[in-house]
Protein backbone atom coordinates (compact mmCIF):
# COMPACT_ATOMS: atom_id res chain seq x y z
CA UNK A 1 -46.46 23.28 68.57
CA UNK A 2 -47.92 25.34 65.57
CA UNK A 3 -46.52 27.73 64.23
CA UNK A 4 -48.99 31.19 63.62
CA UNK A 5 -48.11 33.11 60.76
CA UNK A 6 -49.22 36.27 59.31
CA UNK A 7 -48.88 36.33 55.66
CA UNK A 8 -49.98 39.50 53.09
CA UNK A 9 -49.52 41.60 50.45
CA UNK A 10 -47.82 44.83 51.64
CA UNK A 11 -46.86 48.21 49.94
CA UNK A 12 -43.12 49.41 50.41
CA UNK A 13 -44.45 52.21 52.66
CA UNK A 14 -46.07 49.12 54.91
CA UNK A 15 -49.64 48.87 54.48
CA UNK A 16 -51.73 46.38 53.03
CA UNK A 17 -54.73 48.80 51.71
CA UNK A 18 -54.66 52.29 50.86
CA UNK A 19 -56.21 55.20 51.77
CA UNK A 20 -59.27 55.08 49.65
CA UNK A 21 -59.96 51.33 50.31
CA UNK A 22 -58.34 49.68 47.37
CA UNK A 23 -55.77 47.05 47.20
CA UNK A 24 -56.00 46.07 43.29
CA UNK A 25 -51.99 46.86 43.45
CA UNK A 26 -51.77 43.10 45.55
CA UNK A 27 -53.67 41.46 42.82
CA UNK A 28 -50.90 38.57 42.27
CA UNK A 29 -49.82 37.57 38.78
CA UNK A 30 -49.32 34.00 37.73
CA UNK A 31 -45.73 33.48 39.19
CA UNK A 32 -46.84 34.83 42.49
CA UNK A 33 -50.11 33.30 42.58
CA UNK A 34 -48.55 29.96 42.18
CA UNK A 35 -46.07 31.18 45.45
CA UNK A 36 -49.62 31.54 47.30
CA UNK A 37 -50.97 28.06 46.13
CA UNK A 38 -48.01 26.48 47.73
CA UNK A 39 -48.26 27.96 50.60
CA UNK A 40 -51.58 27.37 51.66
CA UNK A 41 -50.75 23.90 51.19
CA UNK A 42 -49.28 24.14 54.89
CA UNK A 43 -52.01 25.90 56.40
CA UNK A 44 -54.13 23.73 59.01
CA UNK A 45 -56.81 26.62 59.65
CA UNK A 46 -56.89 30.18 58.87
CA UNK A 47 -58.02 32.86 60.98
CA UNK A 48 -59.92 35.65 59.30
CA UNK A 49 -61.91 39.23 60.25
CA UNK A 50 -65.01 39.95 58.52
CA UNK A 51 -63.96 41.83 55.43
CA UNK A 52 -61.45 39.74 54.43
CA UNK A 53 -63.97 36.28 54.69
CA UNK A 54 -66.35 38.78 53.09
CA UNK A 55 -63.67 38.83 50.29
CA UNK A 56 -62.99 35.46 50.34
CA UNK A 57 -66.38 34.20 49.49
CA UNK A 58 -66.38 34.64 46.13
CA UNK A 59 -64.08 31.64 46.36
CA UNK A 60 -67.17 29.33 47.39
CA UNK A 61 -68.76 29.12 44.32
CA UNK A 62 -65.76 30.11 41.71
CA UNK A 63 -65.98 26.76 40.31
CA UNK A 64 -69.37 28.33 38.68
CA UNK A 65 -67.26 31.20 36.97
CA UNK A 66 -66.17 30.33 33.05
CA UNK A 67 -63.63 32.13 33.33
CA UNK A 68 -62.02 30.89 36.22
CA UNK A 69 -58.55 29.19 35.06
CA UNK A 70 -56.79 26.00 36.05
CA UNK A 71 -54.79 27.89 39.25
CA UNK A 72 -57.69 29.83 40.49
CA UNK A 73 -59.59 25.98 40.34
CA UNK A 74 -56.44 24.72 42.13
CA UNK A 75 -56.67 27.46 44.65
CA UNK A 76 -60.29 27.26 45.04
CA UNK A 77 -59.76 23.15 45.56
CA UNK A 78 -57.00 23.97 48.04
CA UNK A 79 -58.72 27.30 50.14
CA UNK A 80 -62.76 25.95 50.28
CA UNK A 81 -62.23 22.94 52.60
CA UNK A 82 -59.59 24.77 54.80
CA UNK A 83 -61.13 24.93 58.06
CA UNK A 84 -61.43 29.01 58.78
CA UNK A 85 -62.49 30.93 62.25
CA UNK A 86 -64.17 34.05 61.57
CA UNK A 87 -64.05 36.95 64.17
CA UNK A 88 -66.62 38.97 63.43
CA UNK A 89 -69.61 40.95 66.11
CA UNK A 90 -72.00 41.93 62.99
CA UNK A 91 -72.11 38.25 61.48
CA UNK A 92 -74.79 35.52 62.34
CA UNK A 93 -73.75 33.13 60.17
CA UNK A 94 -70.91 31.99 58.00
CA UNK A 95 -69.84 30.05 54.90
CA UNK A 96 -68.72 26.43 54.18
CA UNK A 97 -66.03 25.13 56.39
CA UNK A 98 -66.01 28.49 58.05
CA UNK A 99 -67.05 29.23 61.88
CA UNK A 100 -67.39 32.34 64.14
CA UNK A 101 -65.02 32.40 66.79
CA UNK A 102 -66.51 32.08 70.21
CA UNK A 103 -63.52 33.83 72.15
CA UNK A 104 -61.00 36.10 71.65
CA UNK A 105 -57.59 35.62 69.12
CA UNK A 106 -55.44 34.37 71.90
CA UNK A 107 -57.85 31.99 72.64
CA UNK A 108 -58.47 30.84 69.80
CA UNK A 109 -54.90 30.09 69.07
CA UNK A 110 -54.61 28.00 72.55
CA UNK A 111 -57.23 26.29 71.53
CA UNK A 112 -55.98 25.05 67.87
CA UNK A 113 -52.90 24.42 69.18
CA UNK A 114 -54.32 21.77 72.01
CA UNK A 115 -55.35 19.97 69.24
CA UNK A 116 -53.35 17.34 67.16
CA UNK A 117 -51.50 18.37 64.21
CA UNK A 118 -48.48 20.25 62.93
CA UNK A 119 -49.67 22.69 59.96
CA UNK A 120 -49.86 26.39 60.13
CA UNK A 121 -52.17 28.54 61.97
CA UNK A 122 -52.27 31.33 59.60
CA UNK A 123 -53.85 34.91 60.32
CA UNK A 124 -55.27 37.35 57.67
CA UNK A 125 -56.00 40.87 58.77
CA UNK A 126 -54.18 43.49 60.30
CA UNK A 127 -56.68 43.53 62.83
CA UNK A 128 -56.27 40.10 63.94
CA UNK A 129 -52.86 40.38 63.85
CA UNK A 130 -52.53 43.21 66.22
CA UNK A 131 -54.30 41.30 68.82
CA UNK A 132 -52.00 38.34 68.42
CA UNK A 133 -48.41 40.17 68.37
CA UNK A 134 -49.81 41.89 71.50
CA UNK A 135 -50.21 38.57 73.01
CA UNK A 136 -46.89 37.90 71.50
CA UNK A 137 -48.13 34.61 69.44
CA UNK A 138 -47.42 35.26 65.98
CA UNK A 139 -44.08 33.22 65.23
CA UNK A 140 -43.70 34.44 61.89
CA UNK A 141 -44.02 37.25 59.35
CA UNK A 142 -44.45 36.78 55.65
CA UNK A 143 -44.84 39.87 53.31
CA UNK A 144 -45.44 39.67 49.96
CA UNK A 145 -43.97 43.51 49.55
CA UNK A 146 -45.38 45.47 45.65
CA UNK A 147 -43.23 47.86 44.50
CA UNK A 148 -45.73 50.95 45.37
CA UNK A 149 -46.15 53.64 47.63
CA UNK A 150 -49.77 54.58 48.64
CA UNK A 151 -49.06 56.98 51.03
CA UNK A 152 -51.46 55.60 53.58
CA UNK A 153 -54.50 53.35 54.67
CA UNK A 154 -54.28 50.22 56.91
CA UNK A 155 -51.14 49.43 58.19
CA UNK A 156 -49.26 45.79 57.99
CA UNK A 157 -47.51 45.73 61.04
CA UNK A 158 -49.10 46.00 64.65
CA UNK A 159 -48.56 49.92 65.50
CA UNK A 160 -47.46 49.54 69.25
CA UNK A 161 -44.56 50.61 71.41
CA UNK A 162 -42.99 47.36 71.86
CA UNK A 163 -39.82 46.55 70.09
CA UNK A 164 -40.29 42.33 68.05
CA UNK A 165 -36.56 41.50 67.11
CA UNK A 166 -37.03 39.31 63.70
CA UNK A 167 -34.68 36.57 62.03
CA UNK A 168 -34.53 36.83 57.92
CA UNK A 169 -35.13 33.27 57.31
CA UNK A 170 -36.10 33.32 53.31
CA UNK A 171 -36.46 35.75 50.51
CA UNK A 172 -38.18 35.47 46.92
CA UNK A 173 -37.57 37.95 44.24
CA UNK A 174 -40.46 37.24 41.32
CA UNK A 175 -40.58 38.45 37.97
CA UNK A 176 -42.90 41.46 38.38
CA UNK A 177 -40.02 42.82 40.81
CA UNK A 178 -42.51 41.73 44.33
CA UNK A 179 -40.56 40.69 47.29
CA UNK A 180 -41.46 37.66 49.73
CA UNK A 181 -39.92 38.04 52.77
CA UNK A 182 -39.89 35.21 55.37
CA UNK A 183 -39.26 36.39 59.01
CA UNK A 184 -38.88 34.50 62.87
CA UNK A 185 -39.59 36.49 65.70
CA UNK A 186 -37.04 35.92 68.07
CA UNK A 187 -38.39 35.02 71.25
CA UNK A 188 -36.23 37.16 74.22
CA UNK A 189 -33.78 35.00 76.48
CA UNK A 190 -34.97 34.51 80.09
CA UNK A 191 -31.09 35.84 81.18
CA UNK A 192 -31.71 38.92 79.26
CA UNK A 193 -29.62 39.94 76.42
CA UNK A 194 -25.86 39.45 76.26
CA UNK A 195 -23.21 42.04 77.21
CA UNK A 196 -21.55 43.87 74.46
CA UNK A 197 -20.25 47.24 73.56
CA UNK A 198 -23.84 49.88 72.93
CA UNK A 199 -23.95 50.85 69.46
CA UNK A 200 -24.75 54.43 68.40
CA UNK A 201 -26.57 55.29 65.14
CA UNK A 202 -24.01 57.53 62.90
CA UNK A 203 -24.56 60.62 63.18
CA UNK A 204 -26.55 60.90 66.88
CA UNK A 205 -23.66 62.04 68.31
């Protein structure tokens, strides 16, 4: 079955814009820009909200820009014929190989995975992602964390009151001192979890 992800650039103090609206600190430089090339080879369709297509679209017609440079054409080659769903209620219309979605995320994700193949469904947008980790369907987290703090904005993780127990399966340190880290959600056993002796914070007691 496909495997959702959720993959973006984060700030240490966990959110992926800040308070006045700007994320220019996620802008990636060539080491980790050739990290996101790769991994979009994997990706089978990508789900997006509105103002991150919105974002996106310059990407439709970079090939026009002079000063575009071999891995933005690379990424442009890669991202433009990626099939995209875009959930959106103010849009009429979308892009190239983009649609609107016609139900909601979770069904959108049974859908995709009915159908035949094994690449990624990936997810951009907290918003997005909310919906899915409530539904419980995103199988992995990938942060691309900067070293700032902006002190606020839109969060990166879901903010809900259910506890998401997460296995540490890879870890990138680049150059500019970012850090990719790769985790599984670990799905809850059906017996419940094992006996074993409670552990106590130091210090609560």
């Amino acid at each position: 079955m496909r495997t959702v992800t959720y993959s973006m650039g984060v700030s240490l103090d966990g959110y992926i814009v800040g308070p006045d609206g700007g994320f220019e600190w996620t802008e990636p430089d060539p080491e980790v820009f050739r990290f996101w090339i790769d991994e979009i080879r994997g990706v089978d369709v990508h789900l997006l909200g509105r103002r991150l297509y919105e974002t996106m679209l310059y990407w439709e017609t970079a090939d026009q820009d002079p000063a575009l440079d071999d891995a933005g054409r690379e990424w442009a080659a890669l991202w433009n014929p990626l099939p995209k769903v875009v959930f959106s209620t103010t849009l009429s219309a979308v892009q190239g190989r983009a649609v609107l979605a016609s139900g909601s995320v979770a069904e959108e994700i049974e859908r995709l995975r009915a159908e035949p193949g094994d690449g990624e469904i990936a997810i951009g947008g907290a918003t997005l992602a909310a919906e899915a980790a409530a539904a419980d369907l995103i199988d992995e987290y990938r942060t691309m964390v900067h070293p700032v703090l902006v002190g606020g904005g839109i969060p990166y993780f879901p903010r809900h009151e259910r506890r998401v127990d997460l296995e540490l399966v890879e870890t990138r340190t680049f150059g500019s001192q970012v850090l990719y880290l790769r985790h599984r959600v670990r799905r809850q056993r059906l017996n419940g979890p094992s006996p074993g002796r409670p552990w106590q914070p130091l210090g609560s007691g």
